[in-house]
Protein backbone atom coordinates (compact mmCIF):
# COMPACT_ATOMS: atom_id res chain seq x y z
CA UNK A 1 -22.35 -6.44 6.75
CA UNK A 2 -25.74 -6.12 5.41
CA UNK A 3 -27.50 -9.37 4.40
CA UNK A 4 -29.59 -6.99 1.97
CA UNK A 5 -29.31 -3.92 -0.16
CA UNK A 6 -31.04 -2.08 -2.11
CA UNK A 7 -30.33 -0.50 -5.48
CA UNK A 8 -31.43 3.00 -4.80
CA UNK A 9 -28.44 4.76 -3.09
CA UNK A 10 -27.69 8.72 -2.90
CA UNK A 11 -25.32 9.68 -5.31
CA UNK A 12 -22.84 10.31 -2.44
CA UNK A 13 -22.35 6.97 -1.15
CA UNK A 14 -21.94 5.27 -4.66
CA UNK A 15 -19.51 7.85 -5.59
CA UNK A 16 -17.92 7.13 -2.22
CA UNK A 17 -17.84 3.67 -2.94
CA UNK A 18 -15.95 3.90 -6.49
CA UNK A 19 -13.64 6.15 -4.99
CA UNK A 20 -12.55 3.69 -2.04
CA UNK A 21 -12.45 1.07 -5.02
CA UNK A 22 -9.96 3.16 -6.98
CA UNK A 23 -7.86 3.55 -4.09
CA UNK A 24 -8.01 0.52 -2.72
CA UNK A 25 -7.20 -0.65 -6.67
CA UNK A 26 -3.82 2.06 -7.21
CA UNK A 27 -2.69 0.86 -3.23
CA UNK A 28 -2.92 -2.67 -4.54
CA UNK A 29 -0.87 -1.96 -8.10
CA UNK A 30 1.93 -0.05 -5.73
CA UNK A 31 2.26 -3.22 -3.13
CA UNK A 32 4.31 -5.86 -3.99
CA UNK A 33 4.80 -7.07 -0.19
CA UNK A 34 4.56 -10.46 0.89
CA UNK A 35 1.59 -11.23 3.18
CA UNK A 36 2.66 -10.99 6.93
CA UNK A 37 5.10 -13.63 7.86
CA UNK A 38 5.98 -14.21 4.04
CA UNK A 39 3.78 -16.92 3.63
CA UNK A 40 1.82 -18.12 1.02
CA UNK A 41 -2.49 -17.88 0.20
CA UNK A 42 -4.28 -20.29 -1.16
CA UNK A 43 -7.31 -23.02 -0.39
CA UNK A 44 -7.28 -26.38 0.77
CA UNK A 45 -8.88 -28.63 -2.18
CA UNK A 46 -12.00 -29.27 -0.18
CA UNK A 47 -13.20 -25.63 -0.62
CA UNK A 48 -12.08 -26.18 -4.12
CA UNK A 49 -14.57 -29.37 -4.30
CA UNK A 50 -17.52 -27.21 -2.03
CA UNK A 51 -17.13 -24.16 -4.91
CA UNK A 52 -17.44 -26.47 -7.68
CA UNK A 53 -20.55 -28.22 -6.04
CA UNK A 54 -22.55 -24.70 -5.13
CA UNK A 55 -21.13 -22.65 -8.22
CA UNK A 56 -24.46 -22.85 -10.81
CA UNK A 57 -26.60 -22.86 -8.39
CA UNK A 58 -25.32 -19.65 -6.29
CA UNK A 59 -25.02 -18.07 -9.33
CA UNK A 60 -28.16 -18.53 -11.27
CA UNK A 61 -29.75 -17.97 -7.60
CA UNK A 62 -32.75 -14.84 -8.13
CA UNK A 63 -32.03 -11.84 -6.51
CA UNK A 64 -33.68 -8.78 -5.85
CA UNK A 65 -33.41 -6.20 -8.77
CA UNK A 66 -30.13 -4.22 -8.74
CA UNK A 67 -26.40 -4.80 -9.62
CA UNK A 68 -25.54 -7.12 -6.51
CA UNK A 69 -22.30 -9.44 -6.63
CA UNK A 70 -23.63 -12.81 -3.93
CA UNK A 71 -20.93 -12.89 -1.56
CA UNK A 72 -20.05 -16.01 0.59
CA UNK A 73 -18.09 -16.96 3.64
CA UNK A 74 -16.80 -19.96 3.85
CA UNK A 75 -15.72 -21.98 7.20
CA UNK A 76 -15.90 -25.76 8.89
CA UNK A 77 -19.04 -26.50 11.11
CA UNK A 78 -18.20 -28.43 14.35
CA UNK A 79 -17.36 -31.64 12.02
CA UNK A 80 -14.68 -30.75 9.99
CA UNK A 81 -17.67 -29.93 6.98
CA UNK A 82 -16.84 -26.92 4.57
CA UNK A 83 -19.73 -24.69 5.27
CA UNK A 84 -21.56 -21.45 4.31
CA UNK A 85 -20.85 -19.30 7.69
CA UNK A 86 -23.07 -16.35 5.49
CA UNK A 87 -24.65 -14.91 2.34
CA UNK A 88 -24.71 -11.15 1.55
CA UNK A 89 -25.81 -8.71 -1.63
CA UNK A 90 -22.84 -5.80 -2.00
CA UNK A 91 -23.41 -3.20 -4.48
CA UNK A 92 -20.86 -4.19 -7.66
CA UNK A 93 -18.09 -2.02 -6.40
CA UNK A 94 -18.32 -2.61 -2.70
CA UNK A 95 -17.30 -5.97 -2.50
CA UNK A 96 -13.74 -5.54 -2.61
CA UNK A 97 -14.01 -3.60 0.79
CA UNK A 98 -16.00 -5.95 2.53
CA UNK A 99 -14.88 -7.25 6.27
CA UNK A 100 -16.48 -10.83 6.10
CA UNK A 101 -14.94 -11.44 9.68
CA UNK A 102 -18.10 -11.08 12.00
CA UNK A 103 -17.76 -12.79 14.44
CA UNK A 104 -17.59 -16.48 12.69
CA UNK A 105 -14.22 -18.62 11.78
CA UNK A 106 -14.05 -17.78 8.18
CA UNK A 107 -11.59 -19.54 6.17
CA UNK A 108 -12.39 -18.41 2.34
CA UNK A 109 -14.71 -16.28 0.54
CA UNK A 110 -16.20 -16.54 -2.73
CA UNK A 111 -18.27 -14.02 -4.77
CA UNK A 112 -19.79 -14.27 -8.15
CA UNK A 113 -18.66 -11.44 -10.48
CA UNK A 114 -22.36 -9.46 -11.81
CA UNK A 115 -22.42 -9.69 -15.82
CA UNK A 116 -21.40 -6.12 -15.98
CA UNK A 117 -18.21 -7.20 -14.46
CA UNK A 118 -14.90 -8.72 -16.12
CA UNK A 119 -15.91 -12.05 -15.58
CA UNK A 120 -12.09 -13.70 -14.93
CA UNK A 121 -10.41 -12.31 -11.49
CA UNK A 122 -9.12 -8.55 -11.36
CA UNK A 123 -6.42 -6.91 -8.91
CA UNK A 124 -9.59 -5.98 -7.07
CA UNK A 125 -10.17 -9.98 -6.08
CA UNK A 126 -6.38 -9.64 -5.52
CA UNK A 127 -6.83 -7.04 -2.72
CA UNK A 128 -9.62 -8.31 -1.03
CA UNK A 129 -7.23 -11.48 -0.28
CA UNK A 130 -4.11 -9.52 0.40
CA UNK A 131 -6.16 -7.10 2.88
CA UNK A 132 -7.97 -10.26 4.89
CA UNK A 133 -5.39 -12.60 4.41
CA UNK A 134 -7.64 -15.68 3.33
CA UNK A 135 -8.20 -17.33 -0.26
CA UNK A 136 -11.07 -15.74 -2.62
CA UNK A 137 -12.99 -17.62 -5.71
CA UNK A 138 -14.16 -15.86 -8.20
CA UNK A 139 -17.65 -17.36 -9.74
CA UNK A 140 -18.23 -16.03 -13.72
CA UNK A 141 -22.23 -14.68 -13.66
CA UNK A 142 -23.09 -18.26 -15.23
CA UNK A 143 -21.55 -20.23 -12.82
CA UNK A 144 -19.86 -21.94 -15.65
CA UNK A 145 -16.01 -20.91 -14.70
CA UNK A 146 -14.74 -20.33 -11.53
CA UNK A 147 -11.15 -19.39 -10.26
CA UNK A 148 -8.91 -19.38 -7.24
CA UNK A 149 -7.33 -16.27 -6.53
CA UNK A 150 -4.51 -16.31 -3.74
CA UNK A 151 -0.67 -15.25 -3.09
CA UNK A 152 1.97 -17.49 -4.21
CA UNK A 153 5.22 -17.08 -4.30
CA UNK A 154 4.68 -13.04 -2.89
CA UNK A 155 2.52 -12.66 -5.82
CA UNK A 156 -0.83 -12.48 -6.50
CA UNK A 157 -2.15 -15.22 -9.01
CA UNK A 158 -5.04 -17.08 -9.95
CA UNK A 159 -5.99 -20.68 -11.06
CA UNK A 160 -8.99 -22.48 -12.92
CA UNK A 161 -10.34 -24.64 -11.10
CA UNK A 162 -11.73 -26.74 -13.35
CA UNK A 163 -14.47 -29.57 -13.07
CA UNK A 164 -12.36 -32.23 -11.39
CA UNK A 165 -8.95 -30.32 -10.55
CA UNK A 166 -7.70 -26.87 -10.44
CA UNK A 167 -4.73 -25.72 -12.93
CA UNK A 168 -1.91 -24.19 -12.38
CA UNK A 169 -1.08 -20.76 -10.98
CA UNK A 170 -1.01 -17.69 -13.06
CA UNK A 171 -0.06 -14.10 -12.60
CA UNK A 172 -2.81 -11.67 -12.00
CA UNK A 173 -2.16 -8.63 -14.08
């Protein structure tokens, strides 16, 4: 995964990019499957608690120039400590599609959503946690609101998780 990207791509790859994105997005809408094994997606509170701690701060972070959604991977260093395992800059309709398993024990991601983006979760956040089979947050471009997005019950919800617990599950639509 690149660690940096540019804004100027050929017209090619970004159309390549929507189109895996609209794919990946009807696949997604079709699939009502259970994760493997049936069982359920969703974060331990302490990743809650680290989210809620970084979420202004990774958000209001200054990037280069260019429509970037700051994408984390989340893990436990050698003491038991939730962790940043690493940082990238995906173009705003890559991110769904990203692999953040390189190599490190990565337990959760998190990505803020880019102001030109729906700000709340979308069956795109969905995917991305259906396809690697870990939890996602969603941060809003102010870092004000963020949300849990997992599978419970074989279905793909979402939470607030607000400043000092998270609320209860919702159906993504």
């Amino acid at each position: 995964m690149n660690s940096h990207v540019t804004d100027k791509f050929s017209v090619p790859r970004n159309l390549a990019a929507m189109l895996l994105c609209l794919c990946a997005s009807l696949l997604a809408g079709r699939s009502s499957a259970q994760p493997e094994g049936g069982r359920e997606i969703s974060a331990s509170p302490e990743y809650a608690e680290f989210i809620r701690a970084i979420a202004a701060s990774t958000a209001l972070a200054e990037t280069p120039p260019g429509n970037f959604v700051k994408f984390l991977r989340l893990g436990k260093n050698e003491n038991g400590e939730v962790v940043v395992r690493g940082i990238a800059l995906l173009p705003l309709n890559e991110h769904a599609t990203a692999d953040p398993k390189e190599g490190a024990d990565i337990v959760v991601i998190a990505h803020v959503h880019h102001k030109m983006m729906k700000q709340r979760p979308v069956r795109e956040d969905a995917l991305t946690v259906r396809m690697l089979g870990i939890p996602n947050f969603v941060i809003s471009a102010d870092g004000g609101a963020i949300w849990e997005v997992g599978v419970v019950a074989g279905r793909d919800m979402y939470r607030e998780v607000g400043a000092a617990s998270s609320g209860e599950w919702r159906v993504l639509e």
